[in-house]
Every structure is written in structure tokens, then in C-alpha cells.
C-alpha atoms as a PDB file:
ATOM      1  CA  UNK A   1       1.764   7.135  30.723  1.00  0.00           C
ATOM      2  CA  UNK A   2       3.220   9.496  28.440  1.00  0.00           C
ATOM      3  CA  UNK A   3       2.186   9.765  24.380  1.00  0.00           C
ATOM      4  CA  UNK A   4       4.135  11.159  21.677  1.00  0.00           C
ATOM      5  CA  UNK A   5       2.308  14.201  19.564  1.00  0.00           C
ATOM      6  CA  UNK A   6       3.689  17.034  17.132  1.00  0.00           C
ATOM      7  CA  UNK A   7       4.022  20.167  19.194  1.00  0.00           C
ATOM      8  CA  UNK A   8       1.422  22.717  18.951  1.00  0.00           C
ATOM      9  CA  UNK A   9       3.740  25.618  19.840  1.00  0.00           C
ATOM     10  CA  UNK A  10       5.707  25.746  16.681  1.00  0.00           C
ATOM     11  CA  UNK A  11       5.682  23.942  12.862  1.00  0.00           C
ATOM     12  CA  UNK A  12       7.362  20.360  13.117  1.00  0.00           C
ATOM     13  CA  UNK A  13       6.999  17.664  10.753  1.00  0.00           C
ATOM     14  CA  UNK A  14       7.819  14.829  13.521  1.00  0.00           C
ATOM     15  CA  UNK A  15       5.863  13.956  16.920  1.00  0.00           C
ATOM     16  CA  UNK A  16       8.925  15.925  19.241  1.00  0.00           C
ATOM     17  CA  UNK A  17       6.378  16.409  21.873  1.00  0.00           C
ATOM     18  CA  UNK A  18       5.041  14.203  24.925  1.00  0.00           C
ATOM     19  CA  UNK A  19       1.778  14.781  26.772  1.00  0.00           C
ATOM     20  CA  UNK A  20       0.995  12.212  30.051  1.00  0.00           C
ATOM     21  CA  UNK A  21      -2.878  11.581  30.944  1.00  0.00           C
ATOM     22  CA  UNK A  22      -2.441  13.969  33.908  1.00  0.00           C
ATOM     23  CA  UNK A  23      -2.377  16.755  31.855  1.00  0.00           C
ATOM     24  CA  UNK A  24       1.770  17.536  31.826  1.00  0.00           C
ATOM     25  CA  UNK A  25       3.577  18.050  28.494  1.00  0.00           C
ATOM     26  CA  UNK A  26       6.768  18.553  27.631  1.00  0.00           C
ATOM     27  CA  UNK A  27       8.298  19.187  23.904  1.00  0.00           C
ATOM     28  CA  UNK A  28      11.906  18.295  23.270  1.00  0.00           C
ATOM     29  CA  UNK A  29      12.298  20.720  20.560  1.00  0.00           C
ATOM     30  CA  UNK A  30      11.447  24.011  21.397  1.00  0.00           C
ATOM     31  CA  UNK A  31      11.172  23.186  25.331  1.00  0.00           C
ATOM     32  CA  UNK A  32       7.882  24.206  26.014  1.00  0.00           C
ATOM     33  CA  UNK A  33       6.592  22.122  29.613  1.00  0.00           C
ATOM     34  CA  UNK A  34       3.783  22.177  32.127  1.00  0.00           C
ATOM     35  CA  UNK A  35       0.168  21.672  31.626  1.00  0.00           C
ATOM     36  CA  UNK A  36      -1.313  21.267  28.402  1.00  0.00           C
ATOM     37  CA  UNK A  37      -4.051  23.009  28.938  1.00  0.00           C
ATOM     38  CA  UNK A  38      -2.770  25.975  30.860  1.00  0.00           C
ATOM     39  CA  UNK A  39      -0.061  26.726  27.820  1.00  0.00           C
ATOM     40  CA  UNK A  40      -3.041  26.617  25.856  1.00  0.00           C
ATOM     41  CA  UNK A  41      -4.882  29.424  27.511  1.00  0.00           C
ATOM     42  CA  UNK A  42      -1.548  31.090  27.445  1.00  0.00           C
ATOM     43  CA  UNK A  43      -0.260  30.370  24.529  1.00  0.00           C
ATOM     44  CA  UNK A  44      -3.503  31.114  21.977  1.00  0.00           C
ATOM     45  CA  UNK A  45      -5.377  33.014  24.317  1.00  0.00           C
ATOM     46  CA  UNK A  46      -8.173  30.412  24.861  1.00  0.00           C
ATOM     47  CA  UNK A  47     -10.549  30.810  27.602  1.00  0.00           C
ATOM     48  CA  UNK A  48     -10.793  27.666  29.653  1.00  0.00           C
ATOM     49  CA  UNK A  49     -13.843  25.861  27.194  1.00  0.00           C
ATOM     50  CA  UNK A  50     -11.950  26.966  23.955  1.00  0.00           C
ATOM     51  CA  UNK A  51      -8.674  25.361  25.622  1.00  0.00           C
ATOM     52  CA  UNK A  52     -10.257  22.076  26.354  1.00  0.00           C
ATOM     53  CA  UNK A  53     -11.502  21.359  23.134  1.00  0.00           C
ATOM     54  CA  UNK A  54      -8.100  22.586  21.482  1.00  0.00           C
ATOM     55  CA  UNK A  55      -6.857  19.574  24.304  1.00  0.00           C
ATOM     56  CA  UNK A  56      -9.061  17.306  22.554  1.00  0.00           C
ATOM     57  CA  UNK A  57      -7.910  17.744  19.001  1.00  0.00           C
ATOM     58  CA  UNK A  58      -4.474  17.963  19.441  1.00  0.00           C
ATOM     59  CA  UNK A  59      -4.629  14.447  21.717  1.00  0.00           C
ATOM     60  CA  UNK A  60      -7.735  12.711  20.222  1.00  0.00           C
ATOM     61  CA  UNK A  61      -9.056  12.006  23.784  1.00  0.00           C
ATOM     62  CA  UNK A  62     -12.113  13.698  25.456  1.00  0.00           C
ATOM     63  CA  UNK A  63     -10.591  15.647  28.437  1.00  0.00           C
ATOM     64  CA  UNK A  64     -10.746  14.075  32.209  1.00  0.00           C
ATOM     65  CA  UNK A  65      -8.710  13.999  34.960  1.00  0.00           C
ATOM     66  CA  UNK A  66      -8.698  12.192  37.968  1.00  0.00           C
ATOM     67  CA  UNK A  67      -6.348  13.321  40.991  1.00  0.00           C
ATOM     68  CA  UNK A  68      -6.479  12.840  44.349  1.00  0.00           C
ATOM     69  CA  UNK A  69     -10.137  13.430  46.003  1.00  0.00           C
ATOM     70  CA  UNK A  70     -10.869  15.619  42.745  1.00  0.00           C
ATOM     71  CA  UNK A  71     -12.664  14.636  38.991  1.00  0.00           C
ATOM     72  CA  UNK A  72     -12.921  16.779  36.679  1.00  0.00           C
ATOM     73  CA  UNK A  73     -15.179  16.120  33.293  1.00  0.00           C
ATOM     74  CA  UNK A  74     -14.997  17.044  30.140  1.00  0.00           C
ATOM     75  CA  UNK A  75     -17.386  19.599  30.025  1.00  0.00           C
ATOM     76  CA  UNK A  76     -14.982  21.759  32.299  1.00  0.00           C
ATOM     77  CA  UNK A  77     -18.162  22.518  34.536  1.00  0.00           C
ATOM     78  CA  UNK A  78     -18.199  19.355  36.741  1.00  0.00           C
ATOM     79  CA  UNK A  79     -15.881  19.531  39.808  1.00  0.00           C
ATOM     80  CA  UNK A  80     -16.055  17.557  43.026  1.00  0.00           C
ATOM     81  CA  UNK A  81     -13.722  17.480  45.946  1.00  0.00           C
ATOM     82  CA  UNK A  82     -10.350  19.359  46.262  1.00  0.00           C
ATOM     83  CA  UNK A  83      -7.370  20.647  43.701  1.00  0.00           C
ATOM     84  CA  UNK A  84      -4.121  22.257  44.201  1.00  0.00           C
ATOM     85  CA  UNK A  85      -3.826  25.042  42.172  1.00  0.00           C
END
């Protein structure tokens, strides 16, 4: 399921961006895509903790993802089972 949001890449007045509960995101403005939390780190040089919580602000939700065989919490320390990378 994908959820609009205002991009946190550039200054927009208007939700132009998309983020699904997997983690993707994709902004039809400035065309920023891939994983959230990955441009993060990029993007405002976040190490993986400061990145999650940035996650959480910009989409109100506590960060967790469940994939195949893997689960990871929102703590960022928790991991069981395998992930592609």
C-alpha cells in the first residue's frame, strides 16, 4: 500500500511524494526513488539510528518491516533470519 507525503528532498507545499510500507518511495516532482531510509542516510548524512527516526517523523509510523524469512524492529538492532542487500 502506498501513502501520499510532502517530499523531504526539496520545499513543496503539496504531498507529491509516495512511500509503500516496504520501505520504497518515489516523489513525482523532483524524481527522487528507492528506499526511504537509504536516501535518508544519503541524502542528510544520517547514520542508520538518526535515519530511522527521521523515517518516523516524516511517515508518522514507528519503523518495521517484514520480508520474507526476515523482521526487522524499530529499534534497528533486532534482526532475525535473512535479507537481500
Amino acid at each position: 500500500m502506498w501513502t501520499k507525503i510532502i517530499c523531504p528532498f526539496h520545499s513543496e507545499s503539496r504531498a507529491s511524494a509516495c512511500y509503500s510500507s516496504d520501505g520504497g518511495f518515489k516523489c513525482f516532482a523532483c524524481g527522487t526513488q528507492g528506499s526511504l531510509l537509504n536516501l535518508l542516510m544519503e541524502r542528510e548524512k544520517l547514520d542508520r539510528g538518526g535515519a530511522i527516526k527521521r523515517y518516523e517523523e516524516i511517515t508518522g509510523e514507528a519503523y518495521s518491516t517484514v520480508r520474507e524469512g526476515s523482521t526487522w524492529k524499530s529499534s534497528g538492532e533486532v534482526f532475525t533470519g535473512t535479507r537481500d542487500y
